[in-house]
C-alpha atoms as a PDB file:
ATOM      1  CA  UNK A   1      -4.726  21.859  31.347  1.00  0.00           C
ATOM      2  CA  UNK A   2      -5.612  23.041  27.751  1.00  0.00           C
ATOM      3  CA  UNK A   3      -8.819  20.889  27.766  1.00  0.00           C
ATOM      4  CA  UNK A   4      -9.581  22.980  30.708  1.00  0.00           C
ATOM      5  CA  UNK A   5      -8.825  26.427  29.341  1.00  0.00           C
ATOM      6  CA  UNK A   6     -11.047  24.656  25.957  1.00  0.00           C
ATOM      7  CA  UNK A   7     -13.667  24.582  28.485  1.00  0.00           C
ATOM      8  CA  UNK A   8     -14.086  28.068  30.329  1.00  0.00           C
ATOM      9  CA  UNK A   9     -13.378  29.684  27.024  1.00  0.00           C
ATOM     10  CA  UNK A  10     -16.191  27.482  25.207  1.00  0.00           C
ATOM     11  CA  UNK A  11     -18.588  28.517  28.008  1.00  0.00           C
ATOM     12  CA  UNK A  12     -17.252  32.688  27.766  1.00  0.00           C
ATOM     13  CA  UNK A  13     -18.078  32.180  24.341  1.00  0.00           C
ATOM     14  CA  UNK A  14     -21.479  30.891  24.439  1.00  0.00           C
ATOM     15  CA  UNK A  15     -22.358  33.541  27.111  1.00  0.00           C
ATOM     16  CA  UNK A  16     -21.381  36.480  25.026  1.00  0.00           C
ATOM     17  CA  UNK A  17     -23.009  34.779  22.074  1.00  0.00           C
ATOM     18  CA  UNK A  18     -26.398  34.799  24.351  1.00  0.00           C
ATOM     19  CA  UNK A  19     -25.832  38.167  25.099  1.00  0.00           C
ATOM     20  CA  UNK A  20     -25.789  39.416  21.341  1.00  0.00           C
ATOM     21  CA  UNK A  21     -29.140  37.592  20.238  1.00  0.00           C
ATOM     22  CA  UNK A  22     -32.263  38.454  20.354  1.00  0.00           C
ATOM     23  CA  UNK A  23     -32.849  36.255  23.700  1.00  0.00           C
ATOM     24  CA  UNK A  24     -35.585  37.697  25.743  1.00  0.00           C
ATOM     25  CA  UNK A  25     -33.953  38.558  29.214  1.00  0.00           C
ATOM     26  CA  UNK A  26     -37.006  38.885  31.153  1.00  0.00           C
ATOM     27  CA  UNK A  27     -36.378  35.712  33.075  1.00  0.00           C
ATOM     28  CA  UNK A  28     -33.319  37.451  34.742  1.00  0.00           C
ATOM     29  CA  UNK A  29     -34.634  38.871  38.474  1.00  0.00           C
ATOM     30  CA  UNK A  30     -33.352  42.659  39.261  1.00  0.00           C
ATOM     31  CA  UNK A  31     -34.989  44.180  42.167  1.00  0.00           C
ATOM     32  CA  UNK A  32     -35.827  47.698  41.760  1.00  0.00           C
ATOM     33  CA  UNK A  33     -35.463  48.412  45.493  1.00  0.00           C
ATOM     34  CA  UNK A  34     -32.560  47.099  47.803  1.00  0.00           C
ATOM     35  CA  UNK A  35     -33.203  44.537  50.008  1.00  0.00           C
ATOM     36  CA  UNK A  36     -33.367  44.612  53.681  1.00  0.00           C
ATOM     37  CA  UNK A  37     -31.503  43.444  55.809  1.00  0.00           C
ATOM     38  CA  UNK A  38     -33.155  40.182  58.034  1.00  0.00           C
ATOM     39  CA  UNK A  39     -32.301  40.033  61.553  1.00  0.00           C
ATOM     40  CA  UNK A  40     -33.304  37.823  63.661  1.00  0.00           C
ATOM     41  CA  UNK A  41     -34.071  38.352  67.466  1.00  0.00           C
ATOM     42  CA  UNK A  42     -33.310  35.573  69.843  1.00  0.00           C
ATOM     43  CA  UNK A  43     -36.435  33.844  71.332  1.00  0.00           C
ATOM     44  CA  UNK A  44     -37.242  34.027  75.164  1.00  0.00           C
ATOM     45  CA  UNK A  45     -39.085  31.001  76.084  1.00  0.00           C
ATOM     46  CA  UNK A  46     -40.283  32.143  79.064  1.00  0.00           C
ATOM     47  CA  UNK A  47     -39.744  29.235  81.822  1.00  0.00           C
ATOM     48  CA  UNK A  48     -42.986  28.185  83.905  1.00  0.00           C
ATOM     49  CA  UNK A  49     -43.253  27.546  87.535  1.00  0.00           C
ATOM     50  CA  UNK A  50     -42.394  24.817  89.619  1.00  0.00           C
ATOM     51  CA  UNK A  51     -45.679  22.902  89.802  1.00  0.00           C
ATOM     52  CA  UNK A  52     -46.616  20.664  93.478  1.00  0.00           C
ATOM     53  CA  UNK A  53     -48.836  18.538  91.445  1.00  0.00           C
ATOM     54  CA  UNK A  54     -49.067  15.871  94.016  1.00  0.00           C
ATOM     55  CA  UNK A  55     -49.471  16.536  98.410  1.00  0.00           C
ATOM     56  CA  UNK A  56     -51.943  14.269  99.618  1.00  0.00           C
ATOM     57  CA  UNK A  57     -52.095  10.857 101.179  1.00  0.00           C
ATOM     58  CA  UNK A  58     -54.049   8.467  99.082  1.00  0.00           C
ATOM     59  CA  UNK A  59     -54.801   4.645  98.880  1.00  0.00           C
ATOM     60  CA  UNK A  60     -53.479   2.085  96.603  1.00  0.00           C
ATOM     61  CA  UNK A  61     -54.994  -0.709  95.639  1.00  0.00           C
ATOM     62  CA  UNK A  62     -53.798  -1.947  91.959  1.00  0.00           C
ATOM     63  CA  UNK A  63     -52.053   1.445  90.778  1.00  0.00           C
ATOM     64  CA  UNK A  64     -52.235   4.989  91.328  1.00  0.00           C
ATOM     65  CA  UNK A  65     -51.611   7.899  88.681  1.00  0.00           C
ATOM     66  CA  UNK A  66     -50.849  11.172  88.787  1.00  0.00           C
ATOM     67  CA  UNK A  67     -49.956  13.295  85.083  1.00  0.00           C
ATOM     68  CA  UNK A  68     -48.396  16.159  85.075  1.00  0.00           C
ATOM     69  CA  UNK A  69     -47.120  18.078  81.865  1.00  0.00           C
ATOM     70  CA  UNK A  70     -43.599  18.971  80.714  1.00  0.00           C
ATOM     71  CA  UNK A  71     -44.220  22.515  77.937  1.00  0.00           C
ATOM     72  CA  UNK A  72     -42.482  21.758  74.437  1.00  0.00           C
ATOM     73  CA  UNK A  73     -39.134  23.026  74.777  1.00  0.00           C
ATOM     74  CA  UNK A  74     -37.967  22.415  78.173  1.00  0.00           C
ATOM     75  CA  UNK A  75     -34.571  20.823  78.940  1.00  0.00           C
ATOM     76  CA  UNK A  76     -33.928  20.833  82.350  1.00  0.00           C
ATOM     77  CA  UNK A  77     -36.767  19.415  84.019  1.00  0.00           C
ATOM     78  CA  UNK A  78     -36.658  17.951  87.117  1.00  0.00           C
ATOM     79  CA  UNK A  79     -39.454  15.759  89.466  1.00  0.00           C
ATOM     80  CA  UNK A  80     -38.329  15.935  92.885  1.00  0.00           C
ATOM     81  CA  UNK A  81     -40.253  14.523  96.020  1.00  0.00           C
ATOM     82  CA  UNK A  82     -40.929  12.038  98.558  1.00  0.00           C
ATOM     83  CA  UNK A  83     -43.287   9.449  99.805  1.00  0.00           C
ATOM     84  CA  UNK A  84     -43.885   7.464 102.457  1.00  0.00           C
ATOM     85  CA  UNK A  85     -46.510   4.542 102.661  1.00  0.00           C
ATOM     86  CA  UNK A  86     -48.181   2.281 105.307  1.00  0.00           C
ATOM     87  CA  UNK A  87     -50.648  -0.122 105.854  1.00  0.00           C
ATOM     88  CA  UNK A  88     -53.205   1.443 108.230  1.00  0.00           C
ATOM     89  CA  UNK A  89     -54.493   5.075 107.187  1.00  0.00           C
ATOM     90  CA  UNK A  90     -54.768   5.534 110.980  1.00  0.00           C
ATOM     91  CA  UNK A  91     -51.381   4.479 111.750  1.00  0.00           C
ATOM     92  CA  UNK A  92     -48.654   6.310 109.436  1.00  0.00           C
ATOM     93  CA  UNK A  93     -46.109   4.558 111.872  1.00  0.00           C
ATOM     94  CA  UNK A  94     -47.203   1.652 110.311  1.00  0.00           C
ATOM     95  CA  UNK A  95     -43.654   1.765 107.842  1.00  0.00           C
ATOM     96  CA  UNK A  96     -41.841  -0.444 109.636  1.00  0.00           C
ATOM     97  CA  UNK A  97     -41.495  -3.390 107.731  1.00  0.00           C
ATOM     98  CA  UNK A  98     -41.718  -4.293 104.063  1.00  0.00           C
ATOM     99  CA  UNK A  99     -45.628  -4.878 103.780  1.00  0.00           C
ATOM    100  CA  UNK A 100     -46.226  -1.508 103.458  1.00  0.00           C
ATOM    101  CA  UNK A 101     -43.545  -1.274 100.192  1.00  0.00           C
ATOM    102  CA  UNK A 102     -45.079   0.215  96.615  1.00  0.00           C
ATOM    103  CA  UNK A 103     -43.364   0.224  93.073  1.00  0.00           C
ATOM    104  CA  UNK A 104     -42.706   3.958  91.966  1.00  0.00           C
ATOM    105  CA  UNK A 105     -42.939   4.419  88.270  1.00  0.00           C
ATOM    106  CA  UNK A 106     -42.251   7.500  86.073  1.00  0.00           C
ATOM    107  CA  UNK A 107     -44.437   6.645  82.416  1.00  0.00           C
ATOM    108  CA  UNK A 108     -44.053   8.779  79.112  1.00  0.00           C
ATOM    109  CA  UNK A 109     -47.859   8.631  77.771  1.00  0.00           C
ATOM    110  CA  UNK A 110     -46.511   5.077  75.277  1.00  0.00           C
ATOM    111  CA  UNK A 111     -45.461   3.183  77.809  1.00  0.00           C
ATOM    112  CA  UNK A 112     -48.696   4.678  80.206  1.00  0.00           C
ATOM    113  CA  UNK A 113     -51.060   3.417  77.582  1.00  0.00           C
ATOM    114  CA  UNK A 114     -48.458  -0.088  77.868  1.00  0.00           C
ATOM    115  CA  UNK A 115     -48.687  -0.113  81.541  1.00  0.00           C
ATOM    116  CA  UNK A 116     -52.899   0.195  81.338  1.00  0.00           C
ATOM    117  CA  UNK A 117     -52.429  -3.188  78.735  1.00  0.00           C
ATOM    118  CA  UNK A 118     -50.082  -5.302  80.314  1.00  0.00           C
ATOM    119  CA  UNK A 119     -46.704  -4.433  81.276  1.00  0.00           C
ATOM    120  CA  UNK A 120     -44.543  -1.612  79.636  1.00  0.00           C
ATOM    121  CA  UNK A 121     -41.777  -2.416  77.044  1.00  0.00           C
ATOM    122  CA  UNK A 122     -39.423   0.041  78.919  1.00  0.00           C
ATOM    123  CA  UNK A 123     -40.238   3.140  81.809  1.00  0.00           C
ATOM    124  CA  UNK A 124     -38.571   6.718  81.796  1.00  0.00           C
ATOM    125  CA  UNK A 125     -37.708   5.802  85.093  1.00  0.00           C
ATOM    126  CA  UNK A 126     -38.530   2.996  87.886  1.00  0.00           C
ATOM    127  CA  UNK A 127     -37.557   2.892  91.730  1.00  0.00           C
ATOM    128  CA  UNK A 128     -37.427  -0.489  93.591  1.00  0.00           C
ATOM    129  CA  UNK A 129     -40.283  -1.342  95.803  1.00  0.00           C
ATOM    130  CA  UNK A 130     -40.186   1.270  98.869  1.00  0.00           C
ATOM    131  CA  UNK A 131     -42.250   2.227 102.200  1.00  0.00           C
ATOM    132  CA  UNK A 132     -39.916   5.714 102.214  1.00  0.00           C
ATOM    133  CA  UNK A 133     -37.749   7.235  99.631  1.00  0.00           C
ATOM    134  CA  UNK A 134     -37.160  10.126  98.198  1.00  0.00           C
ATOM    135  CA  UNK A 135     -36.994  11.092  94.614  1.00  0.00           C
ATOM    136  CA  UNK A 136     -34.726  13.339  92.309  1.00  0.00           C
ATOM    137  CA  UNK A 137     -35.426  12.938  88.582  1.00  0.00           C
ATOM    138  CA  UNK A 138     -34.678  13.986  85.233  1.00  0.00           C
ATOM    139  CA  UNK A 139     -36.981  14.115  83.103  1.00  0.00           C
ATOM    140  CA  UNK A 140     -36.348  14.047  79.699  1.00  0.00           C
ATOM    141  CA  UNK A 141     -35.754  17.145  77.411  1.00  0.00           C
ATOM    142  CA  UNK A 142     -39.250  17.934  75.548  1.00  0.00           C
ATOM    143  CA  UNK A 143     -38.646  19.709  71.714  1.00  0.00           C
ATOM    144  CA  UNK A 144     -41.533  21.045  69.673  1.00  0.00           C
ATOM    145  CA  UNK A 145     -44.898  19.531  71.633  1.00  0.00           C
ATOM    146  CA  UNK A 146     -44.996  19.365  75.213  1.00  0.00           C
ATOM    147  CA  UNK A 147     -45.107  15.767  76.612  1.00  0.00           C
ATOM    148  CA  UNK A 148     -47.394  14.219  79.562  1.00  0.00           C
ATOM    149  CA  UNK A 149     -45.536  11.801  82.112  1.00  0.00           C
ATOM    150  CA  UNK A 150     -47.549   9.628  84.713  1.00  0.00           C
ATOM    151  CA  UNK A 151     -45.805   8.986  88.217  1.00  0.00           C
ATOM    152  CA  UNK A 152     -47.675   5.663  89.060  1.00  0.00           C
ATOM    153  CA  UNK A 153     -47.190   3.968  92.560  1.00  0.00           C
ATOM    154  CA  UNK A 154     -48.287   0.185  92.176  1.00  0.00           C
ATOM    155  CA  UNK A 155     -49.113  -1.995  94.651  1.00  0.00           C
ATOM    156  CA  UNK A 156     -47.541  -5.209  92.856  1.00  0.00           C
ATOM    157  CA  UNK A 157     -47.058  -7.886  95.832  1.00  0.00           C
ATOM    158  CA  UNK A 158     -51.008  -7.219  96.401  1.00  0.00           C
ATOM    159  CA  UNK A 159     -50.540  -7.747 100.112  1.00  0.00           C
ATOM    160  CA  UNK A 160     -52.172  -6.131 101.779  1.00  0.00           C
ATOM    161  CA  UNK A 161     -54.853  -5.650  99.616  1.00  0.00           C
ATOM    162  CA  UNK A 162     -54.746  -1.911 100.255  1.00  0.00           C
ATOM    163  CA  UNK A 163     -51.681   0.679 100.726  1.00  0.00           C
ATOM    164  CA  UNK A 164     -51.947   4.295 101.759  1.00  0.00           C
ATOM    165  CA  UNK A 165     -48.760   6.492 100.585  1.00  0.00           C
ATOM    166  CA  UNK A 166     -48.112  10.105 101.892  1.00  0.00           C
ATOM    167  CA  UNK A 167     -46.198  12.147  99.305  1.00  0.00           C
ATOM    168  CA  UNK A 168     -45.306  15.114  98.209  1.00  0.00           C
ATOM    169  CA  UNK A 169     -43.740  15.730  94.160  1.00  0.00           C
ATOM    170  CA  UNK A 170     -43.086  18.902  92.918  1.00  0.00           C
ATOM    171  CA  UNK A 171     -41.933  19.334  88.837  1.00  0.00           C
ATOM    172  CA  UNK A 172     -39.444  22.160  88.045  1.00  0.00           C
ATOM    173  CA  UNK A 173     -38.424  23.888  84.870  1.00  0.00           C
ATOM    174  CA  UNK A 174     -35.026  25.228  84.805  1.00  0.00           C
END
């Protein structure tokens, strides 16, 4: 305990010996007008539309994309939708069996530019081969920079050669 005492009374010392020289001062920082007071307002990030970024029927042959954009900052996204594929563009009933089944596919832009090269090291999100299903998603919470996702429907068995898929996928920002 004395060293202690030694200590703070060493250091008193030396700081009133400081004071008594001729030490210039001008190093020390004394504002000449009070500051201000910071406050600091909350920020409304104002949330975007639902987007229906995909209602057509289309064919696929190898793949089929469709991108849509999540805004930086979003955490409660969701992809909702349906499809419904056949073999004969004149004959929607065509569903009946598992010829007319597709892959469904949800790609970040990595594993996108993966998928284009080969086959993807993982997927966001993947749905077993399908003629009708419907779709209720997550999609993952985006921070500073908004981030592009690819719904891809494959046609992976190849047979037939060409699929046609009705659907309908809406992205929502809550």
């Amino acid at each position: 305990m004395f060293a202690f005492l030694f200590v703070i009374c060493g250091c008193t010392k030396k700081g009133a010996e400081a004071k008594n020289s001729n030490v210039d001062s001008s190093e020390e920082v004394r504002p000449e007008e009070p500051l201000e007071l910071l406050t600091v307002a909350p920020v409304r990030i104002e949330t975007p539309q639902p987007e229906n970024f995909l209602h057509k029927v289309f064919s696929v042959n190898n793949h089929a994309d469709f991108a849509f954009v999540v805004p930086s900052r979003q955490e409660n996204t969701k992809l909702r939708g349906d499809f419904r594929s056949f073999t004969k563009l004149g004959d929607p009933d065509s569903t009946s069996d598992k010829t007319a089944d597709v892959d469904l596919i949800l790609l970040n832009e990595q594993e996108f530019n993966q998928f284009l090269h080969g086959q993807p090291q993982s997927v966001t999100y993947e749905l077993d081969s399908a003629h009708n299903q419907t779709v209720d998603w997550r999609v993952p919470t985006t921070y500073a920079d908004p981030q592009t996702y690819h719904l891809v429907f494959s046609n992976s068995d190849g047979r037939p050669k060409t699929k046609f898929v009705d659907a309908d996928f809406t992205v929502s920002f809550q």
